[in-house]
ModelCIF file with pLDDT and N, C-alpha, C, O atoms, coordinates in Angstrom:
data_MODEL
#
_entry.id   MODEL 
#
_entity.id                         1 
_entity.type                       polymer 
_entity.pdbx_number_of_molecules   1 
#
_entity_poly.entity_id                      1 
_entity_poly.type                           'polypeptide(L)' 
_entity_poly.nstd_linkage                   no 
_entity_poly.nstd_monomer                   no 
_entity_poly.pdbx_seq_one_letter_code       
;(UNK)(UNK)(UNK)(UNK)(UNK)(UNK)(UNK)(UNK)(UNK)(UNK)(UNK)(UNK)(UNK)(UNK)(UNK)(UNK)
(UNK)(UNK)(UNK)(UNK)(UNK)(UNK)(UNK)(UNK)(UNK)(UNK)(UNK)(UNK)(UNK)(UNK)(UNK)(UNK)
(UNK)(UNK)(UNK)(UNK)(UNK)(UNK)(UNK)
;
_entity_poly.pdbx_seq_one_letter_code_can   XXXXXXXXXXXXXXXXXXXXXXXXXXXXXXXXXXXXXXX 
_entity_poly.pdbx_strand_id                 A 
#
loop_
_entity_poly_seq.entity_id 
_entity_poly_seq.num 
_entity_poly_seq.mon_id 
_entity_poly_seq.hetero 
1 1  UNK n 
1 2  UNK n 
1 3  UNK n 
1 4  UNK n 
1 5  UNK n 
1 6  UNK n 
1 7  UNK n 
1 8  UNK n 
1 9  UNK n 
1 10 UNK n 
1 11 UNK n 
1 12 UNK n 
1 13 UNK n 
1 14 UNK n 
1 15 UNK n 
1 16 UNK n 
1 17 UNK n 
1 18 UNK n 
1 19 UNK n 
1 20 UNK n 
1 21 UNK n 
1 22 UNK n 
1 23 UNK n 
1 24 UNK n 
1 25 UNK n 
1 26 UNK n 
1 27 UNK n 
1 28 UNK n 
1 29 UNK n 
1 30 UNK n 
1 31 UNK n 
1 32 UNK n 
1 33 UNK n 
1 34 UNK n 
1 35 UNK n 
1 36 UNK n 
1 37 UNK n 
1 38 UNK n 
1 39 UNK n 
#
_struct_asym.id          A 
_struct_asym.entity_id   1 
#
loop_
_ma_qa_metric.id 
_ma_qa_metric.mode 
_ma_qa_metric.name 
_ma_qa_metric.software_group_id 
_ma_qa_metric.type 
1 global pLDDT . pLDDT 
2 local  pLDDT . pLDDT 
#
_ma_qa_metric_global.metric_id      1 
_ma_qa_metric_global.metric_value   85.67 
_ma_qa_metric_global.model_id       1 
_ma_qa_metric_global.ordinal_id     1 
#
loop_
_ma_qa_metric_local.label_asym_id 
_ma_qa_metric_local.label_comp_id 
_ma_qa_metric_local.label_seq_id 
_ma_qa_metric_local.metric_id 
_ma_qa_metric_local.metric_value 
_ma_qa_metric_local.model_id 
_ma_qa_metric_local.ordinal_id 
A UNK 1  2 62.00 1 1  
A UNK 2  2 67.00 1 2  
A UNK 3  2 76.00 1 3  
A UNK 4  2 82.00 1 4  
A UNK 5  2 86.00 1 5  
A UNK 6  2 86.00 1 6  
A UNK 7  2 89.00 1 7  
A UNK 8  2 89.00 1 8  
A UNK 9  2 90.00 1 9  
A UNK 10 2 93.00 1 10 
A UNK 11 2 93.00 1 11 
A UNK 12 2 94.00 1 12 
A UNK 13 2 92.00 1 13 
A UNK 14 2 91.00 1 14 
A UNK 15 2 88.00 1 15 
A UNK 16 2 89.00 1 16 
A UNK 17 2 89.00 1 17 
A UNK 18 2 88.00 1 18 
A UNK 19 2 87.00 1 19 
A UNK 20 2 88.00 1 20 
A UNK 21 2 93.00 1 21 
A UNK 22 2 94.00 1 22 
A UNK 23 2 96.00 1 23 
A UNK 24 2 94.00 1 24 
A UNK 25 2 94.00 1 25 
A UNK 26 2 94.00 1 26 
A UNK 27 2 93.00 1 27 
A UNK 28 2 92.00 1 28 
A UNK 29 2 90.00 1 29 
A UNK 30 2 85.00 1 30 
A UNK 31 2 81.00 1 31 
A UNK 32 2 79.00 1 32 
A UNK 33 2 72.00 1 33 
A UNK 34 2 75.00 1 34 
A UNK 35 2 75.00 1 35 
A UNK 36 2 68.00 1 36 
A UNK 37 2 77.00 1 37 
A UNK 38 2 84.00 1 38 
A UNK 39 2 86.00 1 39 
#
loop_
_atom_site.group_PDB 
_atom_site.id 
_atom_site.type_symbol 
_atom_site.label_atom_id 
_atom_site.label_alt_id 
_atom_site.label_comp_id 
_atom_site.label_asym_id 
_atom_site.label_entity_id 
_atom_site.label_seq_id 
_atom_site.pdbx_PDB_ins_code 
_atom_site.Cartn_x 
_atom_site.Cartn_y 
_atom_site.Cartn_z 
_atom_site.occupancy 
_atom_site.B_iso_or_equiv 
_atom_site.pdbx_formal_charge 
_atom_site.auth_seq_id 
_atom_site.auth_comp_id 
_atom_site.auth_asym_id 
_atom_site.auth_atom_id 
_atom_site.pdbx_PDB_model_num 
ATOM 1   N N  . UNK A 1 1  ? -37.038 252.249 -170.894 1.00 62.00 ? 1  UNK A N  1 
ATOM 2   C CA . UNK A 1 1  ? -36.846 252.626 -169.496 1.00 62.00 ? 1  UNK A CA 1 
ATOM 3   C C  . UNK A 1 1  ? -38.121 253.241 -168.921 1.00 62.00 ? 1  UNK A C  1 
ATOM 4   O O  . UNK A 1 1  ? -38.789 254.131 -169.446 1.00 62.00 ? 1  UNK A O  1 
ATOM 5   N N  . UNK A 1 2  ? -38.392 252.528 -167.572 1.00 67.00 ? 2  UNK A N  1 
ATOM 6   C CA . UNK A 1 2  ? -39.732 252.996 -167.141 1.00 67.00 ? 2  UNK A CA 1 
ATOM 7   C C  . UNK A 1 2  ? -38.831 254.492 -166.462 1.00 67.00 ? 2  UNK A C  1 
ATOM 8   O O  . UNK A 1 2  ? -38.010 254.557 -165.547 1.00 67.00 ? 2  UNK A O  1 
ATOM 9   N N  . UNK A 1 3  ? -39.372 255.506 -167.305 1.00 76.00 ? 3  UNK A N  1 
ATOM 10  C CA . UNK A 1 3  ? -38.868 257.278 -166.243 1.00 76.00 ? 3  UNK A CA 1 
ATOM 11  C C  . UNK A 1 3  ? -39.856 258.143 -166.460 1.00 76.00 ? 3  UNK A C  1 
ATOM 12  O O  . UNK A 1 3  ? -40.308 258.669 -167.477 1.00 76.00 ? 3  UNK A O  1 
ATOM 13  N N  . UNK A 1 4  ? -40.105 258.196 -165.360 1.00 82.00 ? 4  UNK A N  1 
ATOM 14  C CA . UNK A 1 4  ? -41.595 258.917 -165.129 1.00 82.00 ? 4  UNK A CA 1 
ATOM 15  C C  . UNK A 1 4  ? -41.286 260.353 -165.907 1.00 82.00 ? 4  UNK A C  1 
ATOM 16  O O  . UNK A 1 4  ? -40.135 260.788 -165.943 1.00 82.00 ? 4  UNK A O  1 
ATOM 17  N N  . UNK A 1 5  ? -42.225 260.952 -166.432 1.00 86.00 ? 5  UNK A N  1 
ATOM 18  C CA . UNK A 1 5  ? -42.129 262.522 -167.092 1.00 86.00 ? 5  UNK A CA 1 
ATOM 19  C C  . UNK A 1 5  ? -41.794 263.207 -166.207 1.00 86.00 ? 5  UNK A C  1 
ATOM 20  O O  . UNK A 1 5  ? -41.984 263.006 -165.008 1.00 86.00 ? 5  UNK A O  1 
ATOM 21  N N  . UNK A 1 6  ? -41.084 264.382 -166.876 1.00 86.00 ? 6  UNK A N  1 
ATOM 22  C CA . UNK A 1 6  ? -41.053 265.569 -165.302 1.00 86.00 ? 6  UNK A CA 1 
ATOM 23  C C  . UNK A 1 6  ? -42.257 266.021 -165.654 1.00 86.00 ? 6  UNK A C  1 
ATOM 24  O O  . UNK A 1 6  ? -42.991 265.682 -166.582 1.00 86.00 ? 6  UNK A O  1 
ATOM 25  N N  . UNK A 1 7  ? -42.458 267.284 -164.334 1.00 89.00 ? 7  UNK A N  1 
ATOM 26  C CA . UNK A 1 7  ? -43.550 267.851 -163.884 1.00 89.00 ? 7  UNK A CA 1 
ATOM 27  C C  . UNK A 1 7  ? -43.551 269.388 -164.141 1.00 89.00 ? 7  UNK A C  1 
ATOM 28  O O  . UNK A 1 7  ? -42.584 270.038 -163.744 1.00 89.00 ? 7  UNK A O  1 
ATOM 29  N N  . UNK A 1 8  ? -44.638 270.040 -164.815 1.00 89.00 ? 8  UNK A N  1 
ATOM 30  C CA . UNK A 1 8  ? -44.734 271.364 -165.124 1.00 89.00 ? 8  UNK A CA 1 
ATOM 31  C C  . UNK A 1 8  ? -44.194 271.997 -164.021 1.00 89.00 ? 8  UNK A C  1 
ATOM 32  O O  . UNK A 1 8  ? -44.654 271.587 -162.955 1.00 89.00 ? 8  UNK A O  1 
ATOM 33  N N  . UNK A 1 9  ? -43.103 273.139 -163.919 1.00 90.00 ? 9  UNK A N  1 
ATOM 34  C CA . UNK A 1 9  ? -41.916 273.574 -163.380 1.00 90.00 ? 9  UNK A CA 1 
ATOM 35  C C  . UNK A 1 9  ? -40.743 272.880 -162.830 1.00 90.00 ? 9  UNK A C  1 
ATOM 36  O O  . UNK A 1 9  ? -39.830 273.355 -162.154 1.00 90.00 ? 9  UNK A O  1 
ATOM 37  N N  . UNK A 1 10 ? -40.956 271.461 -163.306 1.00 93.00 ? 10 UNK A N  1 
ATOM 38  C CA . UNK A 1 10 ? -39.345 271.032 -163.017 1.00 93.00 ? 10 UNK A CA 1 
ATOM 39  C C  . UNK A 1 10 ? -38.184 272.101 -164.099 1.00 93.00 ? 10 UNK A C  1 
ATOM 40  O O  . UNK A 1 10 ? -38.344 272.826 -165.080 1.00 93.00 ? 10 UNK A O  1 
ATOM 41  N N  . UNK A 1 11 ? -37.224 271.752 -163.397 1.00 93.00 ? 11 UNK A N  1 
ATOM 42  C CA . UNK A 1 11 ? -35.617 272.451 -163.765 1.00 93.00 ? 11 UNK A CA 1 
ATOM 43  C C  . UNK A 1 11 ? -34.853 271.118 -164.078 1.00 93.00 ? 11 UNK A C  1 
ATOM 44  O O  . UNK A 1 11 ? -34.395 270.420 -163.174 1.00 93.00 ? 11 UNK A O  1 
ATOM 45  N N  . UNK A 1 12 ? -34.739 270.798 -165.426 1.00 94.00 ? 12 UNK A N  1 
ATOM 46  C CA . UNK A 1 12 ? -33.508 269.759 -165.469 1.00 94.00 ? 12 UNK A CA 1 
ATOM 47  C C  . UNK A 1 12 ? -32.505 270.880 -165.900 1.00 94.00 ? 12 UNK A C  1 
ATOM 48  O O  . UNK A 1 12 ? -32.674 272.014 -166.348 1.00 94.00 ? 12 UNK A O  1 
ATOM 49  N N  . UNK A 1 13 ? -31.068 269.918 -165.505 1.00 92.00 ? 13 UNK A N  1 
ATOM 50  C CA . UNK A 1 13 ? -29.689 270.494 -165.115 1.00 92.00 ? 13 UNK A CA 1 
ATOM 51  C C  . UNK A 1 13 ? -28.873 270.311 -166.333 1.00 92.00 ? 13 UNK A C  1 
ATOM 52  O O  . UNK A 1 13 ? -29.818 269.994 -167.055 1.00 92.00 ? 13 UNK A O  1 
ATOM 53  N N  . UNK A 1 14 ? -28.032 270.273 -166.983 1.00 91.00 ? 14 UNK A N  1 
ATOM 54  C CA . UNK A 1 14 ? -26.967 270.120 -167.323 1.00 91.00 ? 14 UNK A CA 1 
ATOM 55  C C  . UNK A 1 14 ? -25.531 270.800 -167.222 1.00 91.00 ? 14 UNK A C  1 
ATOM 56  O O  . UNK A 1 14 ? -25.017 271.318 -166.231 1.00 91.00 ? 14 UNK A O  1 
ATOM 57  N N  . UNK A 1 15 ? -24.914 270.634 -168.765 1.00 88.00 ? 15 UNK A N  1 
ATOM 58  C CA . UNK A 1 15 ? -24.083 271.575 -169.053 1.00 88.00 ? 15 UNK A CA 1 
ATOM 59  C C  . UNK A 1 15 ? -24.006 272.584 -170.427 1.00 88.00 ? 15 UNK A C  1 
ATOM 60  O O  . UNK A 1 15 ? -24.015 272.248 -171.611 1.00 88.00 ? 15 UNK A O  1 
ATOM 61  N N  . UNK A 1 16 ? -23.924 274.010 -169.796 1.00 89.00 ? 16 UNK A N  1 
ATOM 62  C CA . UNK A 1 16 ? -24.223 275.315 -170.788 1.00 89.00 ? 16 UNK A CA 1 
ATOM 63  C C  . UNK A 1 16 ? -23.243 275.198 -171.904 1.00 89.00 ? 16 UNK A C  1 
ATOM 64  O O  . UNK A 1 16 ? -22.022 275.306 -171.791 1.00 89.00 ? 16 UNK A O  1 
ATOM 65  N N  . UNK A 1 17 ? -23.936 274.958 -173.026 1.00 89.00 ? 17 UNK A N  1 
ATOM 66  C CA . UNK A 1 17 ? -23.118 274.812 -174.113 1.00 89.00 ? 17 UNK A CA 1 
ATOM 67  C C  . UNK A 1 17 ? -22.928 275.825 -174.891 1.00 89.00 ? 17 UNK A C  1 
ATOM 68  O O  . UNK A 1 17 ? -21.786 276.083 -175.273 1.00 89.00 ? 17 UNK A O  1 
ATOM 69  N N  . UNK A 1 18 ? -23.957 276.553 -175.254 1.00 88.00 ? 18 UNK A N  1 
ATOM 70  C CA . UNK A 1 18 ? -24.067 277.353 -176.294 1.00 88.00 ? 18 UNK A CA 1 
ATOM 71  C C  . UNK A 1 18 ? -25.125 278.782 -175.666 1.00 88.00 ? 18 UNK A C  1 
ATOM 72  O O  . UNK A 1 18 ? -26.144 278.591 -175.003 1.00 88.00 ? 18 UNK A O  1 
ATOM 73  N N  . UNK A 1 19 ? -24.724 279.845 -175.963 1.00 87.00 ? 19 UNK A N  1 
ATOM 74  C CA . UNK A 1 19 ? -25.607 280.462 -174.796 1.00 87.00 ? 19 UNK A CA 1 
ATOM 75  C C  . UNK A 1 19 ? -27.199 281.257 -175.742 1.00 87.00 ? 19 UNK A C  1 
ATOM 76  O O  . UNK A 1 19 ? -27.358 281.405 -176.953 1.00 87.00 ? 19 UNK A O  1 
ATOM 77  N N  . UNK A 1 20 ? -27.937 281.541 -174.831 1.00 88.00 ? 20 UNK A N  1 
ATOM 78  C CA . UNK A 1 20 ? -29.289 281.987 -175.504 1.00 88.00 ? 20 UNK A CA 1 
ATOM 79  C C  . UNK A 1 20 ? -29.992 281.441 -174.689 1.00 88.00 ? 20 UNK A C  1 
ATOM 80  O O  . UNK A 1 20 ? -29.658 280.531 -173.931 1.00 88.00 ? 20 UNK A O  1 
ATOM 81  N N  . UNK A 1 21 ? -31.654 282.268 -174.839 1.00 93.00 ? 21 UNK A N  1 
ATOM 82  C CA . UNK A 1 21 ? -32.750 281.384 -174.117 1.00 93.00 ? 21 UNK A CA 1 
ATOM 83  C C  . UNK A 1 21 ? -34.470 281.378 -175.008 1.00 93.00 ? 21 UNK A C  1 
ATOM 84  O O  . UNK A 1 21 ? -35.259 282.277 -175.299 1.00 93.00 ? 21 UNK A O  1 
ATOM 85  N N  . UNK A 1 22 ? -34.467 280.325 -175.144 1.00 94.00 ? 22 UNK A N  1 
ATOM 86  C CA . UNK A 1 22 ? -35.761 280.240 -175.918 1.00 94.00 ? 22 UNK A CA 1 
ATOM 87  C C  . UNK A 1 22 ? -36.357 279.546 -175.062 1.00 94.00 ? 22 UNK A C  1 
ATOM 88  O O  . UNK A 1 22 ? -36.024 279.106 -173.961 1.00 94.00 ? 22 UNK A O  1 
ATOM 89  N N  . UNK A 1 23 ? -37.970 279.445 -176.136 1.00 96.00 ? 23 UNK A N  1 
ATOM 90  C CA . UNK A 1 23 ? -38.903 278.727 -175.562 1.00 96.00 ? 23 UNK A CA 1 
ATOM 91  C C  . UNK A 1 23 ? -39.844 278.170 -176.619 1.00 96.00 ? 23 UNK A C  1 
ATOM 92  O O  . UNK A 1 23 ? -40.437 278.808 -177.488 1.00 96.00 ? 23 UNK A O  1 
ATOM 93  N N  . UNK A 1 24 ? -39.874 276.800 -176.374 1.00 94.00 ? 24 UNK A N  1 
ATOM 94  C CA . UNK A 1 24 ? -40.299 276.080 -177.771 1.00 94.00 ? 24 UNK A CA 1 
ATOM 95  C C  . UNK A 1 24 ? -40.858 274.667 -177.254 1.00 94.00 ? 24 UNK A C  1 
ATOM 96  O O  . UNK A 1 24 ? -40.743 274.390 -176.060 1.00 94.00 ? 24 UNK A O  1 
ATOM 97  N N  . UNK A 1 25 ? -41.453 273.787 -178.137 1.00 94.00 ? 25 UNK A N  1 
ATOM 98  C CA . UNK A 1 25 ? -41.607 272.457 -178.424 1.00 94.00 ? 25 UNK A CA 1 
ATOM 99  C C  . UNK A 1 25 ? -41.268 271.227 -178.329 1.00 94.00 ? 25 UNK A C  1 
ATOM 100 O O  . UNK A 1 25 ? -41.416 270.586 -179.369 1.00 94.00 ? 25 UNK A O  1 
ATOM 101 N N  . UNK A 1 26 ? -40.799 270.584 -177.303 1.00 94.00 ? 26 UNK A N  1 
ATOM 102 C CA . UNK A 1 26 ? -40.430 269.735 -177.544 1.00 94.00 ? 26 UNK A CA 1 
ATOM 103 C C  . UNK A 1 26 ? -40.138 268.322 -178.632 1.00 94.00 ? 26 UNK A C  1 
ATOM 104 O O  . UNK A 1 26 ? -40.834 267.328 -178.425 1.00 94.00 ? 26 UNK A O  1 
ATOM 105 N N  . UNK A 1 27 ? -39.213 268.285 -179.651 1.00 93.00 ? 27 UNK A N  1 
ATOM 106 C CA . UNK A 1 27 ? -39.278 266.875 -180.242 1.00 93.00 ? 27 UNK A CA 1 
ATOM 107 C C  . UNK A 1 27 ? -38.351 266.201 -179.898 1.00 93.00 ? 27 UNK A C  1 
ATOM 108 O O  . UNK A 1 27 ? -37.208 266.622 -179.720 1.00 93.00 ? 27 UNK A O  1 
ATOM 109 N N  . UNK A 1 28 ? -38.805 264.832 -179.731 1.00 92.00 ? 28 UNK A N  1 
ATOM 110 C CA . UNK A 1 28 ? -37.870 263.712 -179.752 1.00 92.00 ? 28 UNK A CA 1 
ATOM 111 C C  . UNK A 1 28 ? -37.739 263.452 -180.744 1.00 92.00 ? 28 UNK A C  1 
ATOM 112 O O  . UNK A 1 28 ? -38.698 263.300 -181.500 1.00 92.00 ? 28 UNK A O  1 
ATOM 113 N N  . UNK A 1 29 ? -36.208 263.270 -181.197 1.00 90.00 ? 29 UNK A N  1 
ATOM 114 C CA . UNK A 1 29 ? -35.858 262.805 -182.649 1.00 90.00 ? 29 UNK A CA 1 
ATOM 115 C C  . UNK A 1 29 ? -34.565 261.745 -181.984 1.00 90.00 ? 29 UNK A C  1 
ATOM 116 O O  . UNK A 1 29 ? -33.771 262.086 -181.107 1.00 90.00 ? 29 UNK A O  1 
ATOM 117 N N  . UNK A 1 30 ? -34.613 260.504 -182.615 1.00 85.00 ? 30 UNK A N  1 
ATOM 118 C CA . UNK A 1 30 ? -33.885 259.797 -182.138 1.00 85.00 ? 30 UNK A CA 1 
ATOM 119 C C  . UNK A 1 30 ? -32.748 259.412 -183.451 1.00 85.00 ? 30 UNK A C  1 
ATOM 120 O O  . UNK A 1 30 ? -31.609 259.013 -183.207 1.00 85.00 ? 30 UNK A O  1 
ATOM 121 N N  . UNK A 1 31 ? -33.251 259.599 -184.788 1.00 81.00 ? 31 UNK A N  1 
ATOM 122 C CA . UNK A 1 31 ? -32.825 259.214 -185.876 1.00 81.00 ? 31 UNK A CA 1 
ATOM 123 C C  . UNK A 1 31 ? -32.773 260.317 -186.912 1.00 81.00 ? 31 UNK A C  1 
ATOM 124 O O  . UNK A 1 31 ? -33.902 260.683 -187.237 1.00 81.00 ? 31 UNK A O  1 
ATOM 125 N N  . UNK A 1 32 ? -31.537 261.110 -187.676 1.00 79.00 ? 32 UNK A N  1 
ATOM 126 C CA . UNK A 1 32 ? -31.415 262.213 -188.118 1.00 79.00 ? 32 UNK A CA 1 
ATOM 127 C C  . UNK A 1 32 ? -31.685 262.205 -189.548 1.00 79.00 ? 32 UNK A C  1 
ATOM 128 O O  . UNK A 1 32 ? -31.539 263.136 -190.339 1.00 79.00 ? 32 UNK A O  1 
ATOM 129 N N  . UNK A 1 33 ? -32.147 260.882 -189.793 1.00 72.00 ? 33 UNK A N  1 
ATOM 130 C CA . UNK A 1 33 ? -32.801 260.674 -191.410 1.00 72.00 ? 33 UNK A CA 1 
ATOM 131 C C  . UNK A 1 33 ? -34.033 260.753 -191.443 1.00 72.00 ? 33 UNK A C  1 
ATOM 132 O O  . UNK A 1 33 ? -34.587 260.894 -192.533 1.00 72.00 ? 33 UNK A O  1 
ATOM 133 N N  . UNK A 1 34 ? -34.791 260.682 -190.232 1.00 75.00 ? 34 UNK A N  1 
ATOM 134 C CA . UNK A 1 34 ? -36.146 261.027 -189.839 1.00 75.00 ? 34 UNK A CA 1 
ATOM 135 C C  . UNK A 1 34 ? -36.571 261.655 -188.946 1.00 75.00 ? 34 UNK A C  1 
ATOM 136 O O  . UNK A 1 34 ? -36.897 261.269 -187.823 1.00 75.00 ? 34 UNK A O  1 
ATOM 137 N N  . UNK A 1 35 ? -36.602 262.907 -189.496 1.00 75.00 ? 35 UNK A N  1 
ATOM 138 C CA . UNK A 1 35 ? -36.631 263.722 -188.597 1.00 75.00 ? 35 UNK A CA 1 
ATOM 139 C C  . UNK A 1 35 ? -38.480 264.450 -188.497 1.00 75.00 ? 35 UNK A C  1 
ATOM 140 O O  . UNK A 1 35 ? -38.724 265.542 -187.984 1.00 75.00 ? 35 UNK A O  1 
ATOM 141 N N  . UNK A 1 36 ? -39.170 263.852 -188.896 1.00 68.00 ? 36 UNK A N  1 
ATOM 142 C CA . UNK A 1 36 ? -40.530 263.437 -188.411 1.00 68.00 ? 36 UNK A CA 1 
ATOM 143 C C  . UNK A 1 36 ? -41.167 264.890 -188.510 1.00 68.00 ? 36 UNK A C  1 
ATOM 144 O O  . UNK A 1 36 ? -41.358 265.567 -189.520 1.00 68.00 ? 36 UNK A O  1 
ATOM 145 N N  . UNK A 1 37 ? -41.450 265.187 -187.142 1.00 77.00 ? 37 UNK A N  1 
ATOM 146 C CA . UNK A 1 37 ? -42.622 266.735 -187.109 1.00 77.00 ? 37 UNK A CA 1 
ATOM 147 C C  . UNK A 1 37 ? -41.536 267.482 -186.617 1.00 77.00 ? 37 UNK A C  1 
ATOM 148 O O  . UNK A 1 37 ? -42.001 268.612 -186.461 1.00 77.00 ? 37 UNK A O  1 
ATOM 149 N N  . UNK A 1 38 ? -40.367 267.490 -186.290 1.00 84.00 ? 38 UNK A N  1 
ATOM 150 C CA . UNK A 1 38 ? -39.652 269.045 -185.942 1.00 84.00 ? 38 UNK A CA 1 
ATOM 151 C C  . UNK A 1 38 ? -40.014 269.891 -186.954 1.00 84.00 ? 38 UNK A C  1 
ATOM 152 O O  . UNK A 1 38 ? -40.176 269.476 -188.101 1.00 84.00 ? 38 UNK A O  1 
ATOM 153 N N  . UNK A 1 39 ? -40.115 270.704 -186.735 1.00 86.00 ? 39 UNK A N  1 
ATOM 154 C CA . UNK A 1 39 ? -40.932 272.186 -187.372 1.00 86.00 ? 39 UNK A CA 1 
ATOM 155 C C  . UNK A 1 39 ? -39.862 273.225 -186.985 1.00 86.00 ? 39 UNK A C  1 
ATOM 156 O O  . UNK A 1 39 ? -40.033 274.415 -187.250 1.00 86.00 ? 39 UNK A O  1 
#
């Protein structure tokens, strides 16, 4: 899918699942047998 990146201070939305607030790294992990550079 062509989807453009968001932009340093976008706000994506959802729904609050679990509560807390961090700040971290992004990984994409698409496959849970390879789970690559999550650190």
């Amino acid at each position: 899918r062509a989807i453009a990146a968001a932009a340093d201070g976008d706000r994506l939305t959802g729904v609050a699942c679990s509560p807390g607030q961090v700040t971290g790294r992004a990984r994409i992990i698409l496959d849970p047998s390879d789970p690559g550079a999550l650190e």
